[in-house]
N, C-alpha and C. Protein backbone atom coordinates (compact mmCIF):
# COMPACT_ATOMS: atom_id res chain seq x y z
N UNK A 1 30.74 -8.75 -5.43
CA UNK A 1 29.50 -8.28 -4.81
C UNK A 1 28.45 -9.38 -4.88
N UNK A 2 27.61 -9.57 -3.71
CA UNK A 2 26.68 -10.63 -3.85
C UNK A 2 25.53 -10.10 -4.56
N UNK A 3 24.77 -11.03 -4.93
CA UNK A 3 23.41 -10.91 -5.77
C UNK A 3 22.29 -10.36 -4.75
N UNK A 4 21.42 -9.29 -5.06
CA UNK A 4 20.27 -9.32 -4.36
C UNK A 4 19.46 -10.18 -4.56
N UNK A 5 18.71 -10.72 -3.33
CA UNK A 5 17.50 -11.48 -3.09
C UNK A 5 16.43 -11.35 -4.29
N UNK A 6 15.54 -12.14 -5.27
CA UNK A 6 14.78 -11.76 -6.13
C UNK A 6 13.44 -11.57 -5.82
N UNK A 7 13.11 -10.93 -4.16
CA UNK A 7 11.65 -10.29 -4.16
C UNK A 7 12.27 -9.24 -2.61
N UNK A 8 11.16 -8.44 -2.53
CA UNK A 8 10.94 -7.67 -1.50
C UNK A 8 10.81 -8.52 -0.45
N UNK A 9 11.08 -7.94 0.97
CA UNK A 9 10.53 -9.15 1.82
C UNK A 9 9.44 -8.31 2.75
N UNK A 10 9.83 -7.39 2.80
CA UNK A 10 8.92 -6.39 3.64
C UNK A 10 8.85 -4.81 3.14
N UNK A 11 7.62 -4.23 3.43
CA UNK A 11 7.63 -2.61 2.68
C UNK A 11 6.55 -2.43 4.41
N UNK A 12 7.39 -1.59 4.58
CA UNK A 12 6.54 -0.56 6.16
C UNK A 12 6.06 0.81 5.75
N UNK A 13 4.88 0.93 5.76
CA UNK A 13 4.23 1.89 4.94
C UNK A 13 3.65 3.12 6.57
N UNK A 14 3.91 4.08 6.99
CA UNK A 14 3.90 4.81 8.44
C UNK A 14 2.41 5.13 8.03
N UNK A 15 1.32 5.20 8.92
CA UNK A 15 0.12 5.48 9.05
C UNK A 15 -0.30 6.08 10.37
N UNK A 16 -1.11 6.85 10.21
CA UNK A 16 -1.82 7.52 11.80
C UNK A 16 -2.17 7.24 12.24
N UNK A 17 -3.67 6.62 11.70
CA UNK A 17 -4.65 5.57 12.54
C UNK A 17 -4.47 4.86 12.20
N UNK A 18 -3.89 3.58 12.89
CA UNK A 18 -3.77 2.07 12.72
C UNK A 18 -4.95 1.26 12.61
N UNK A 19 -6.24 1.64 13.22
CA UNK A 19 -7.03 0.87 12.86
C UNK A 19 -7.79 1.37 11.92
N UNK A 20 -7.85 2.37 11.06
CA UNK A 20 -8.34 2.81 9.85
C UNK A 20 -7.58 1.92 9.03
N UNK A 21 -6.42 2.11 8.88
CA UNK A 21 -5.88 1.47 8.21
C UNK A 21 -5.85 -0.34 8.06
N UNK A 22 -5.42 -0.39 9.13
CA UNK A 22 -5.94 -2.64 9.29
C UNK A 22 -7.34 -2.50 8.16
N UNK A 23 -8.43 -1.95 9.00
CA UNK A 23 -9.25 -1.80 8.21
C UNK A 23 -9.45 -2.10 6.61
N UNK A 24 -9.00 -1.22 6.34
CA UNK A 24 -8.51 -0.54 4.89
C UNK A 24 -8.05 -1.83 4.20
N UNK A 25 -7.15 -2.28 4.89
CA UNK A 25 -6.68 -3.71 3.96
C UNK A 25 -7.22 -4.93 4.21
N UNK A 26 -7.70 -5.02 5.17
CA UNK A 26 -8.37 -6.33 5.26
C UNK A 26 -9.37 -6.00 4.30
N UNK A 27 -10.58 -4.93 4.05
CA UNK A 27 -11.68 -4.92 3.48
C UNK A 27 -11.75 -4.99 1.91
N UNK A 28 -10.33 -4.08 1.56
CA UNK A 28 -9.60 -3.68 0.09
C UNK A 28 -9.01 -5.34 -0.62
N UNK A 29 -8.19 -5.21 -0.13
CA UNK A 29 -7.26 -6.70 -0.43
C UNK A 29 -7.95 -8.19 0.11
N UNK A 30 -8.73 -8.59 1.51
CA UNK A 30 -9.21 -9.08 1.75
C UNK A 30 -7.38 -9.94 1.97
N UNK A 31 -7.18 -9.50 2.85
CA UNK A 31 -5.83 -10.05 3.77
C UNK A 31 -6.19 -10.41 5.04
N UNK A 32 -5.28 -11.22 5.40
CA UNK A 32 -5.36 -11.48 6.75
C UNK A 32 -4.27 -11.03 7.55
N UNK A 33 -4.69 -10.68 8.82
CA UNK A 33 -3.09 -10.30 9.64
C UNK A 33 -2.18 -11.20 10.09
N UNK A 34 -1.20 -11.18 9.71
CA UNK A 34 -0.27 -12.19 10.31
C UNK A 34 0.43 -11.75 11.55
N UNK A 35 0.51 -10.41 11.94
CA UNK A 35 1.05 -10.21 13.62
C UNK A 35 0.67 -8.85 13.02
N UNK A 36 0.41 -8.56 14.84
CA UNK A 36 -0.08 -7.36 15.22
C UNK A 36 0.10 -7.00 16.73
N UNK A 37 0.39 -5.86 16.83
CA UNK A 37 0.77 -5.61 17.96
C UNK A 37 0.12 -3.82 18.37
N UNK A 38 0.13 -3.56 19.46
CA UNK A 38 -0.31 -2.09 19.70
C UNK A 38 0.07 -0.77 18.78
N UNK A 39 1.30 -1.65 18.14
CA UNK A 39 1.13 -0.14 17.14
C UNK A 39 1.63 -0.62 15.81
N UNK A 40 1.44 -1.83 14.96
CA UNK A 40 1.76 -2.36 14.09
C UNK A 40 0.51 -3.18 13.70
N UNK A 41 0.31 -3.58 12.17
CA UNK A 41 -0.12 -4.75 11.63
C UNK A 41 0.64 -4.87 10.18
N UNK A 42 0.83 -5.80 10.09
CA UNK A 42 1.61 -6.96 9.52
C UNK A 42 0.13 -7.94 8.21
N UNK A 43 0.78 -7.62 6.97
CA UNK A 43 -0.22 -8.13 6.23
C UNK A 43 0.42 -9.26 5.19
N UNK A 44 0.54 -10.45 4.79
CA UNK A 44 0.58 -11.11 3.91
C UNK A 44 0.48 -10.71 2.47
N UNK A 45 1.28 -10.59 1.92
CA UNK A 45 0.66 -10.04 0.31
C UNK A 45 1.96 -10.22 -0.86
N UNK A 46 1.03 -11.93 -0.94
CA UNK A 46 2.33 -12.40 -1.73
C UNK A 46 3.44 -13.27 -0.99
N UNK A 47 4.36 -12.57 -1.76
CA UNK A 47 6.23 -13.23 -0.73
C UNK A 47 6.15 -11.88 -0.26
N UNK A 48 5.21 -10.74 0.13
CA UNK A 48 5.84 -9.71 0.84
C UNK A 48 5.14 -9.21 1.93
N UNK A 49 5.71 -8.66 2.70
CA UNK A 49 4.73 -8.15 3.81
C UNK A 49 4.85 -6.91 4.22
N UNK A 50 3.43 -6.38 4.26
CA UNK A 50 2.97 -5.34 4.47
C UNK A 50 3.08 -4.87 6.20
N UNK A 51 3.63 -4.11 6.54
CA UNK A 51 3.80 -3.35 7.69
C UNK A 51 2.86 -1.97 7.81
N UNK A 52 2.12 -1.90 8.02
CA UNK A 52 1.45 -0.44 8.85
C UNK A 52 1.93 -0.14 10.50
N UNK A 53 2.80 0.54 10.45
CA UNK A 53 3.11 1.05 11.75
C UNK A 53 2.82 2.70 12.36
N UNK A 54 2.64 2.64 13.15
CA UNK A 54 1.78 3.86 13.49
C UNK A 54 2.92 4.93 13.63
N UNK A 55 2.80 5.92 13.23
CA UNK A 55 3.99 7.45 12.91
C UNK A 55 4.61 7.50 14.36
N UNK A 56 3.98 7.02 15.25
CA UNK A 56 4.13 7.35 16.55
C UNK A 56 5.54 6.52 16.98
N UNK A 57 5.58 5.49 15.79
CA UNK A 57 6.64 4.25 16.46
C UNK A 57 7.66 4.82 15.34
N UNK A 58 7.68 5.86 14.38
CA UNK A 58 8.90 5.24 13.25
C UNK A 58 9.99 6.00 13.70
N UNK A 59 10.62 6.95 14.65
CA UNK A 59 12.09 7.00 14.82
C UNK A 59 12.69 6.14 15.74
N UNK A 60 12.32 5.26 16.06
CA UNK A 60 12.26 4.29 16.80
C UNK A 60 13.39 3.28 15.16
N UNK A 61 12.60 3.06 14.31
CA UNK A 61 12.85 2.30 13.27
C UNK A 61 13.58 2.85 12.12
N UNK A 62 13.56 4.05 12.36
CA UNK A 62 14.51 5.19 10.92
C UNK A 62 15.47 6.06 11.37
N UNK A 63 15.58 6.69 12.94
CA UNK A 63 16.29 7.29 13.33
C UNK A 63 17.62 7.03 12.90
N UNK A 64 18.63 7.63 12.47
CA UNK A 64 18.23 9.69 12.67
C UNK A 64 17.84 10.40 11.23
N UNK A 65 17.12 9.30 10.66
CA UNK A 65 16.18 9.89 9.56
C UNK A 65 15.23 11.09 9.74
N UNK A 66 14.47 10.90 9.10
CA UNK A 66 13.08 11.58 9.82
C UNK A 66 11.85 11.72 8.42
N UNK A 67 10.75 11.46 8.96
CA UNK A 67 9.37 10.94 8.55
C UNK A 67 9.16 12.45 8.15
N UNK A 68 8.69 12.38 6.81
CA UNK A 68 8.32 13.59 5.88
C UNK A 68 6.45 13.52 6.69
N UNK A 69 5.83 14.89 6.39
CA UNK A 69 4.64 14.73 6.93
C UNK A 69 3.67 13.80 5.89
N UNK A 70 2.67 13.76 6.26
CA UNK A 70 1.97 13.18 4.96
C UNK A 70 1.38 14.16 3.48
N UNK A 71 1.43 15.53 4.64
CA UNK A 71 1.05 16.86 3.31
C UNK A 71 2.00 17.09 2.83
N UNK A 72 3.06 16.73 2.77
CA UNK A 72 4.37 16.40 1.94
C UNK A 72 3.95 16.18 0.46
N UNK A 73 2.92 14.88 0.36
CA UNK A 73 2.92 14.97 -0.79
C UNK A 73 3.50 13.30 -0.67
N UNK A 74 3.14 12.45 -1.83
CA UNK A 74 3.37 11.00 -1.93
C UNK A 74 4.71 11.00 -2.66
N UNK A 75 5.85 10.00 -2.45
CA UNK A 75 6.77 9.61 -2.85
C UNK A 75 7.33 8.90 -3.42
N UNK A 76 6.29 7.86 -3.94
CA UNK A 76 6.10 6.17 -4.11
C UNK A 76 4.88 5.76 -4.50
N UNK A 77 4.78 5.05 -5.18
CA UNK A 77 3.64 4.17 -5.57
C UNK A 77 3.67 2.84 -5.94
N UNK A 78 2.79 1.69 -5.43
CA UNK A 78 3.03 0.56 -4.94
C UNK A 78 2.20 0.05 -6.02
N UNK A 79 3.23 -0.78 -7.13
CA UNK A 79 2.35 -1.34 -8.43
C UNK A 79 1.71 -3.25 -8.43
N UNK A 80 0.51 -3.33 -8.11
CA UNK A 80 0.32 -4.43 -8.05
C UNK A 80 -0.43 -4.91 -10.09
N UNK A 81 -0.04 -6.13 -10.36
CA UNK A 81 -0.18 -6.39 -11.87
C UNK A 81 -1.65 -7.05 -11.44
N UNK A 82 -2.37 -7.10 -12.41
CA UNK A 82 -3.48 -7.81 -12.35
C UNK A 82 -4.10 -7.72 -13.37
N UNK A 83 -4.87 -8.85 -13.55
CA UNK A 83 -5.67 -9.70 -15.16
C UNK A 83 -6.58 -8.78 -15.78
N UNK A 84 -7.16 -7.99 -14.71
CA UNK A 84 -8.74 -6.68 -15.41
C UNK A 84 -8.53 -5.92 -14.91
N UNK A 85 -8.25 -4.61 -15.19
CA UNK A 85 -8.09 -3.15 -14.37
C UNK A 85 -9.51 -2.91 -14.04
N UNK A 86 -10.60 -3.14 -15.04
CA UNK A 86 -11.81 -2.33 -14.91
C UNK A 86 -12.46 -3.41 -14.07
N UNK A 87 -12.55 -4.53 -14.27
CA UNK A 87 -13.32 -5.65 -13.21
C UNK A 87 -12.65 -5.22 -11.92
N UNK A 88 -11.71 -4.76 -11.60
CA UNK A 88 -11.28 -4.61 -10.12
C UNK A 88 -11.26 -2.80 -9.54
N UNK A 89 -11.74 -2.22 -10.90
CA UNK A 89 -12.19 -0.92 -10.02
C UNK A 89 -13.79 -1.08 -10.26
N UNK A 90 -14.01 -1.29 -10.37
CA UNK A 90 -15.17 -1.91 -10.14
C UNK A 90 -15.67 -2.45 -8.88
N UNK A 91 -15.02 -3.76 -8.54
CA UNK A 91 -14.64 -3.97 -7.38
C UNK A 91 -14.63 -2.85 -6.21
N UNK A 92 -13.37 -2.37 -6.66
CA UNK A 92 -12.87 -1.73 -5.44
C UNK A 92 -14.26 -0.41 -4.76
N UNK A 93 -14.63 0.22 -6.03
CA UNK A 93 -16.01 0.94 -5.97
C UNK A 93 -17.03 0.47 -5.05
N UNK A 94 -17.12 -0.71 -5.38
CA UNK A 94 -18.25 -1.08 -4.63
C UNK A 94 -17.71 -1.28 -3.03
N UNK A 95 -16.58 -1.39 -2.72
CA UNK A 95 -15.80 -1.51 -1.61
C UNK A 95 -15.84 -0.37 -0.63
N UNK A 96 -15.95 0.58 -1.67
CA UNK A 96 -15.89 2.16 -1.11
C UNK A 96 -14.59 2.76 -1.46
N UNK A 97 -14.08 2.21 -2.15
CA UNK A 97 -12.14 2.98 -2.73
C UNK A 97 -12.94 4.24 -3.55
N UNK A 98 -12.06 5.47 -3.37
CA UNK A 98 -12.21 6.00 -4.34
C UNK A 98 -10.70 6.27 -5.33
N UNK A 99 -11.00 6.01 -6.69
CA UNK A 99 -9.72 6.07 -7.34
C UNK A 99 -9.63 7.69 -7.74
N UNK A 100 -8.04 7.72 -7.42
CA UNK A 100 -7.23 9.17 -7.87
C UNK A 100 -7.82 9.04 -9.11
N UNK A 101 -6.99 8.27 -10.33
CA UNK A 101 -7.36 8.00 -11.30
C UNK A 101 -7.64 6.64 -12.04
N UNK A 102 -8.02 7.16 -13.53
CA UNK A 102 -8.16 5.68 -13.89
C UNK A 102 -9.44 4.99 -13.66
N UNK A 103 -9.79 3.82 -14.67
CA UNK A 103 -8.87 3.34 -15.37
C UNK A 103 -8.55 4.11 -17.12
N UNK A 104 -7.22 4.03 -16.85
CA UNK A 104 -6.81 4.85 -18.26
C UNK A 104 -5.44 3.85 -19.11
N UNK A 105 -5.33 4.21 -20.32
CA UNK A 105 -4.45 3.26 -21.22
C UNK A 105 -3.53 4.22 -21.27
N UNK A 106 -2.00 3.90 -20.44
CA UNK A 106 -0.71 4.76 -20.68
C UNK A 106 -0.41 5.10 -21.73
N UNK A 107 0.53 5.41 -22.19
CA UNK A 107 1.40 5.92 -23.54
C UNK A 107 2.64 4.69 -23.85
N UNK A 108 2.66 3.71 -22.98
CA UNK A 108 3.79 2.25 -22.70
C UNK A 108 2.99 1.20 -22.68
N UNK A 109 1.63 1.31 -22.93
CA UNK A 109 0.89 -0.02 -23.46
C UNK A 109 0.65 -0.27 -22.05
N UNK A 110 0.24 0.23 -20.84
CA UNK A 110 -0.04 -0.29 -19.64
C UNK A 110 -1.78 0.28 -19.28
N UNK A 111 -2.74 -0.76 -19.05
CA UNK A 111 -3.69 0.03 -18.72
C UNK A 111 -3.65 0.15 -16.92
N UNK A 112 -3.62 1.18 -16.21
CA UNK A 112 -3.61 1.80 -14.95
C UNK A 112 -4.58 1.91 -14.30
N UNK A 113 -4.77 1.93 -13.00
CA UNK A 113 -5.90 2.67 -11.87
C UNK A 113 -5.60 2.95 -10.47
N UNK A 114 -5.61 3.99 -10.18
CA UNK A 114 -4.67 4.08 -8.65
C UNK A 114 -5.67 4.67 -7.64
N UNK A 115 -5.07 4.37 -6.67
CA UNK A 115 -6.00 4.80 -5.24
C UNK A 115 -5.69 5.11 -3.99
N UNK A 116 -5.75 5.36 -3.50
CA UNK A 116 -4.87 5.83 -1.34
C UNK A 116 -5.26 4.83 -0.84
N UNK A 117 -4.50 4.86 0.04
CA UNK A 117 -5.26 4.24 1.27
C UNK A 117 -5.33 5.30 1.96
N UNK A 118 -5.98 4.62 3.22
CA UNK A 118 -5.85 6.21 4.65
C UNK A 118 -4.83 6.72 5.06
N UNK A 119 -4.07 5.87 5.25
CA UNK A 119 -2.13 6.55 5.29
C UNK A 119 -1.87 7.92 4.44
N UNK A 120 -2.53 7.62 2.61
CA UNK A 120 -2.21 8.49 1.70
C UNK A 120 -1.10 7.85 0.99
N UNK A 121 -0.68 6.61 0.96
CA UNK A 121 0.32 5.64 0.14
C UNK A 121 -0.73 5.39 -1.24
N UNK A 122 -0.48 5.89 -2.20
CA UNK A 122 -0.71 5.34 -3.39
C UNK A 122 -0.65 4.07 -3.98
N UNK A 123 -1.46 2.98 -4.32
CA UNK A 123 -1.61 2.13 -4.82
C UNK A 123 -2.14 1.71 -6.60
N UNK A 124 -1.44 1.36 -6.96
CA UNK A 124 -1.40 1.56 -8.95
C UNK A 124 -2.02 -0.03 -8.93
N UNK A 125 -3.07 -0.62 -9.66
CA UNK A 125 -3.04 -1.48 -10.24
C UNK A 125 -3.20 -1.46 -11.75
N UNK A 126 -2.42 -2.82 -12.52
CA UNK A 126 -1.80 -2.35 -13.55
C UNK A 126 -2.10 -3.83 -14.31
N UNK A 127 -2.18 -3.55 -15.60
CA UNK A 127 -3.03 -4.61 -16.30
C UNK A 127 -1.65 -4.30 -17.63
């Protein structure tokens, strides 16, 4: 069996409003788009890239899957590591994020803070 690759190369995260969302990350992350198209944007982040594609395009891309609603309820949460939990909700506050929770000190020695985006994809940053 071959070895997997040692990073993600892409995560496509389905969103409604595409331009809420572009939004959302350019202002949050302070990314730039690397392609975009009428119903996609494409974000740099890291070695990985961020896909927002609009719900409208994903059986197109998952068929004969099928896209849970978003009142479903979240499935996933996307852990980015970083140096200050509280310097960056902080941050993010002043940005206009509002955090689910956090910042709080786990029970595994991790201090946490998580947040949505407009999609409703959960985002953990983790110290």
């Amino acid at each position: 069996m071959s070895s997997w690759a040692q990073s993600i190369f892409a995560i496509t995260l389905f969103v409604e409003d595409l331009a809420a969302a572009k939004q959302f990350y350019q202002n949050v992350f302070d990314l730039p788009v690397v392609f975009e198209d009428d119903n996609s944007a494409v974000f740099g982040f890291g070695k990985t890239m961020i896909n927002l594609l609009k719900t409208t395009e994903v059986d197109e891309l998952i068929a004969p899957a099928t896209m849970a609603s978003r009142e479903a309820g979240s499935r996933a949460v996307l852990t980015i590591q970083v140096e200050d939990v509280d310097a960056l909700c902080a941050d993010l506050t002043k940005r206009g994020v509002t955090l689910i929770n956090g910042p709080m000190d786990r029970p595994w020695g991790v201090r946490t803070a998580s947040f949505a985006d407009p999609g409703g994809h959960i985002w953990e940053i983790a110290q």
